[in-house]
N, C-alpha and C. Protein backbone atom coordinates (compact mmCIF):
# COMPACT_ATOMS: atom_id res chain seq x y z
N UNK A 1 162.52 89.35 45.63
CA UNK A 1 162.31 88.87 46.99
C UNK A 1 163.22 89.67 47.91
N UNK A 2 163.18 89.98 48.89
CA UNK A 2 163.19 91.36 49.77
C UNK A 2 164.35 90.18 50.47
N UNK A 3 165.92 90.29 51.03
CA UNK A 3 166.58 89.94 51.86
C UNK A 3 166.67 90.89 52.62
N UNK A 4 166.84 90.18 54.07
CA UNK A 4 167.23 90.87 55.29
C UNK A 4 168.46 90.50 55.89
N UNK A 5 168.58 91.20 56.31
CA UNK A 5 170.22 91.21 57.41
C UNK A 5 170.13 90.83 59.03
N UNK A 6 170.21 89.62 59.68
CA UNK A 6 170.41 89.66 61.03
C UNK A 6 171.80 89.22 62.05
N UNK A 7 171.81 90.21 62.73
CA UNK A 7 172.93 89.73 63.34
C UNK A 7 172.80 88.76 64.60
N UNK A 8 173.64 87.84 64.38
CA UNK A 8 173.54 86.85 65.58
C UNK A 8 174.48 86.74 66.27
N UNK A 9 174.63 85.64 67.28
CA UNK A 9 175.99 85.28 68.47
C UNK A 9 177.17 84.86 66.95
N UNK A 10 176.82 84.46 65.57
CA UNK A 10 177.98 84.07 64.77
C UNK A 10 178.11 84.73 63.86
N UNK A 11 177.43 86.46 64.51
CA UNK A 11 177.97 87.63 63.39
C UNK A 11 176.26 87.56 62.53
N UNK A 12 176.97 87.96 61.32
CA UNK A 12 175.78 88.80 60.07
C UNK A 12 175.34 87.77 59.46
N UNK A 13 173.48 87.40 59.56
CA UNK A 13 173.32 86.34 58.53
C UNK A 13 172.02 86.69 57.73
N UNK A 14 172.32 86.79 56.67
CA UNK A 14 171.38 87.19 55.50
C UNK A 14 170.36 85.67 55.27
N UNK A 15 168.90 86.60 55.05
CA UNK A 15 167.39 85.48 54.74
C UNK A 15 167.16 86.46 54.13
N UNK A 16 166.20 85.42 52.96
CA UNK A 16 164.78 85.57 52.30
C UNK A 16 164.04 85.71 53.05
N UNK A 17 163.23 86.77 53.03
CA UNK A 17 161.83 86.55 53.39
C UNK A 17 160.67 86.59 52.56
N UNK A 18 160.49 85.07 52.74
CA UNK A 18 159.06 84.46 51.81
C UNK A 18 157.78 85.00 52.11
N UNK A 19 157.43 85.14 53.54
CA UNK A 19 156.46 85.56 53.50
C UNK A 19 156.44 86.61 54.93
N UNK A 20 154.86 86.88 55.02
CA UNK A 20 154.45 87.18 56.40
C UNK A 20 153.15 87.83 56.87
N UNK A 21 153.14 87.49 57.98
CA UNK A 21 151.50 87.57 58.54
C UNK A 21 152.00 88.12 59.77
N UNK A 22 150.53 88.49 60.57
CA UNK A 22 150.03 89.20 61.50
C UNK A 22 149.16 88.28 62.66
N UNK A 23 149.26 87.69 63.51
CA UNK A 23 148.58 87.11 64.27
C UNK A 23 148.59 87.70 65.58
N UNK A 24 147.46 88.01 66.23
CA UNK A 24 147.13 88.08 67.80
C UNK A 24 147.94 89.24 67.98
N UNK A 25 147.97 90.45 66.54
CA UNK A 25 148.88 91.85 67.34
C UNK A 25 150.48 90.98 67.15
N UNK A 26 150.73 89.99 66.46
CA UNK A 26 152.03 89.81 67.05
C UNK A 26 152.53 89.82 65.24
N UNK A 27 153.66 90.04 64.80
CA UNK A 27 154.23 90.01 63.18
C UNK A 27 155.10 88.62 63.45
N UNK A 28 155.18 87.83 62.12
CA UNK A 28 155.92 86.80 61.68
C UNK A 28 156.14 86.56 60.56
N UNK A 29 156.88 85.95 60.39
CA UNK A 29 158.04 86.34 59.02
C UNK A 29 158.48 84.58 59.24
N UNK A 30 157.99 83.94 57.69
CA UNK A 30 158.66 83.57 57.31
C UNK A 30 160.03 83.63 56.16
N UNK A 31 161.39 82.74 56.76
CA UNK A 31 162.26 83.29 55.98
C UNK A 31 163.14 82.03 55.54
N UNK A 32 164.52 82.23 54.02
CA UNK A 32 164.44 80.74 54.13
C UNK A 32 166.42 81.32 53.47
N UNK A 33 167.55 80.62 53.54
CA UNK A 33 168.49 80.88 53.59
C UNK A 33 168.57 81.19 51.91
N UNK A 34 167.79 80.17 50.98
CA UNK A 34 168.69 80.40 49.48
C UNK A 34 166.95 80.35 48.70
N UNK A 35 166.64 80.73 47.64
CA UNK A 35 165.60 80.54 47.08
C UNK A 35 165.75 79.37 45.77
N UNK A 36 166.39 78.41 46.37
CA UNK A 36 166.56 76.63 45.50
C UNK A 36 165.74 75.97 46.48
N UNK A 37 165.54 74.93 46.31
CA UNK A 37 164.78 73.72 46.50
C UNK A 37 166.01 72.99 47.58
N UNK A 38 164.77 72.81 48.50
CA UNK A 38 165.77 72.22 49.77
C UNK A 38 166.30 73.14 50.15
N UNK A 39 166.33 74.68 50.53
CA UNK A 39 166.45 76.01 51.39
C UNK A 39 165.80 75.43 53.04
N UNK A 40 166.80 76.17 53.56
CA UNK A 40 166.68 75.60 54.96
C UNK A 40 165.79 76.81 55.56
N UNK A 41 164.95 77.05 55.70
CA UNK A 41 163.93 78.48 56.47
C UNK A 41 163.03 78.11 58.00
N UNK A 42 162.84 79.25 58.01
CA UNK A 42 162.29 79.17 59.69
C UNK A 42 161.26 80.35 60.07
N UNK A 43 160.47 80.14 60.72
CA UNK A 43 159.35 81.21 61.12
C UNK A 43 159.80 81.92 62.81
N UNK A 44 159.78 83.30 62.17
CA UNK A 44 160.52 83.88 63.45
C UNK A 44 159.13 85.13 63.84
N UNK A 45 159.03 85.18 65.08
CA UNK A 45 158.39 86.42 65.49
C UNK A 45 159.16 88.00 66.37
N UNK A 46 158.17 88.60 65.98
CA UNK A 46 158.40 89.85 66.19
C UNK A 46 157.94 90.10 67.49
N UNK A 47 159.51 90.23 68.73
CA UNK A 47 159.22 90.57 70.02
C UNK A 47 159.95 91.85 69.93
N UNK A 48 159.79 92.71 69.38
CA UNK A 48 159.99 94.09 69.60
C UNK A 48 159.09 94.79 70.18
N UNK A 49 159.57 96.11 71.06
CA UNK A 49 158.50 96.74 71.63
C UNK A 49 158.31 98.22 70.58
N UNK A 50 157.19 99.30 70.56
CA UNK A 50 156.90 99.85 69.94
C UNK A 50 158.17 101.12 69.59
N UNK A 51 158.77 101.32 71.01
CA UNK A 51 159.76 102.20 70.65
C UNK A 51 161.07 101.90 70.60
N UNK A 52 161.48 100.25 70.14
CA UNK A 52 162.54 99.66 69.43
C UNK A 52 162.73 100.55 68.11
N UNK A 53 164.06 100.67 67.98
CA UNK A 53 164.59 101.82 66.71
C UNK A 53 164.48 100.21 65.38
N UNK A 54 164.73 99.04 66.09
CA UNK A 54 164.49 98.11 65.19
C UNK A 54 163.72 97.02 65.22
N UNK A 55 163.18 95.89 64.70
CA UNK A 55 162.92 94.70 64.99
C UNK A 55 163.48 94.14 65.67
N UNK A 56 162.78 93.27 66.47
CA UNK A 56 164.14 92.44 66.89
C UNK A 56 162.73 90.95 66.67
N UNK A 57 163.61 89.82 65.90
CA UNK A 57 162.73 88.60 65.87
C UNK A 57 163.79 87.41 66.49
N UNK A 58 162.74 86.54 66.89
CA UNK A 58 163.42 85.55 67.60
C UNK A 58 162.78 83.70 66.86
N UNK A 59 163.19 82.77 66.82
CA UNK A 59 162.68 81.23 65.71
C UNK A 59 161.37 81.73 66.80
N UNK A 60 160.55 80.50 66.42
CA UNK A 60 159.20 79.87 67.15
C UNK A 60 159.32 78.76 67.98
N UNK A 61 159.61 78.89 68.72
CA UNK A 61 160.24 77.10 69.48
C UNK A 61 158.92 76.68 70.04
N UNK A 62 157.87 77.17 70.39
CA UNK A 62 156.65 76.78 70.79
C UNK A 62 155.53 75.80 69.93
N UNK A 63 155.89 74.78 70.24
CA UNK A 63 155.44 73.56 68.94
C UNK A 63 153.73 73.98 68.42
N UNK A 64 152.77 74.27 69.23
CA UNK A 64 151.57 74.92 69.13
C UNK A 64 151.48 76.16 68.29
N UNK A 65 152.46 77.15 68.65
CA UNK A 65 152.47 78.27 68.17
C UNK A 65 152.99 78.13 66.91
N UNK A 66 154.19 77.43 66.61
CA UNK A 66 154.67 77.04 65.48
C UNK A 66 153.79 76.47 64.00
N UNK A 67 152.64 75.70 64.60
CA UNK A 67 151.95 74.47 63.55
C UNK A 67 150.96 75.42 63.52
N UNK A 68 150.59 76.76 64.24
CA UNK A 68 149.37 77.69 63.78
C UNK A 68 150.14 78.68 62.61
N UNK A 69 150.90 78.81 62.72
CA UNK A 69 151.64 80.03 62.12
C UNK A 69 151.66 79.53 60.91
N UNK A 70 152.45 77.92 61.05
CA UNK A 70 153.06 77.26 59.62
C UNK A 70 151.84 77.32 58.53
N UNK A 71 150.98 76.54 59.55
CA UNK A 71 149.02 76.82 58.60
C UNK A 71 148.65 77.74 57.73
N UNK A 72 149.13 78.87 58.47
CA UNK A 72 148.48 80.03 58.08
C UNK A 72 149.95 80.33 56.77
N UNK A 73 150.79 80.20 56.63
CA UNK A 73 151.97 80.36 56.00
C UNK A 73 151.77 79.36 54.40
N UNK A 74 151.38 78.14 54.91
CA UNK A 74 151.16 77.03 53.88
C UNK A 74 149.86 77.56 53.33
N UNK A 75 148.98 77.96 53.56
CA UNK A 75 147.44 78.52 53.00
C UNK A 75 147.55 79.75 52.07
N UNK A 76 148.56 80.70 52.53
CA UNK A 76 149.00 81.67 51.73
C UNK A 76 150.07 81.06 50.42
N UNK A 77 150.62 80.82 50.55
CA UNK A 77 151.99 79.83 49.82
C UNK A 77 151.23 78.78 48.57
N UNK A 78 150.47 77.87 49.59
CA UNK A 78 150.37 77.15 48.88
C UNK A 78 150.99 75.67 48.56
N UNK A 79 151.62 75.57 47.64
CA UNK A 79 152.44 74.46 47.55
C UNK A 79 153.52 73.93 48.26
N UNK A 80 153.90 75.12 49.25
CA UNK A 80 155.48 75.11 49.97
C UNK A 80 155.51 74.26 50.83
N UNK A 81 156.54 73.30 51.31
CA UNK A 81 156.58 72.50 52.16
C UNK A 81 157.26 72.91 53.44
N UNK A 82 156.73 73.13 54.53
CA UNK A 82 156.82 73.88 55.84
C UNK A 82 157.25 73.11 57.08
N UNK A 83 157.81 71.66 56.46
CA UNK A 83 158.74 70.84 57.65
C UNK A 83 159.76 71.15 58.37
């Protein structure tokens, strides 16, 4: 399972990333802190522009946008619980 590195306002914080999809031209990534049971994860999108040298992703705070994404996340997955 592929970890990533992001830096935040409290420094360097390393995720899993479980999964990810493509919606509406836009990339999302789900990702989850530990790969045990009861891992705390979150679905972040990709607001980078094309000639960003990097990603840059930000959570989903948009409750609509959130419960389409999670759908599409739980359908791929499967069994995973996406609360």
């Amino acid at each position: 399972m592929e970890k990533i590195k992001f830096e935040t306002d409290d420094g360097v914080q390393e995720f899993y990333v479980i999964d990810e999809t493509r919606i509406s031209n836009r990339n999302y990534i789900l990702v989850a802190d530990s790969l045990e049971d009861g891992a705390e994860g979150m679905i972040l999108k990709d607001i980078s522009a094309e000639d960003d040298a990097e990603a840059i992703y930000v959570p989903v705070d948009d409750e609509t946008e959130h419960e389409a994404v999670a759908g599409v996340f739980a359908e791929s997955l499967g069994d995973i619980d996406l609360e």
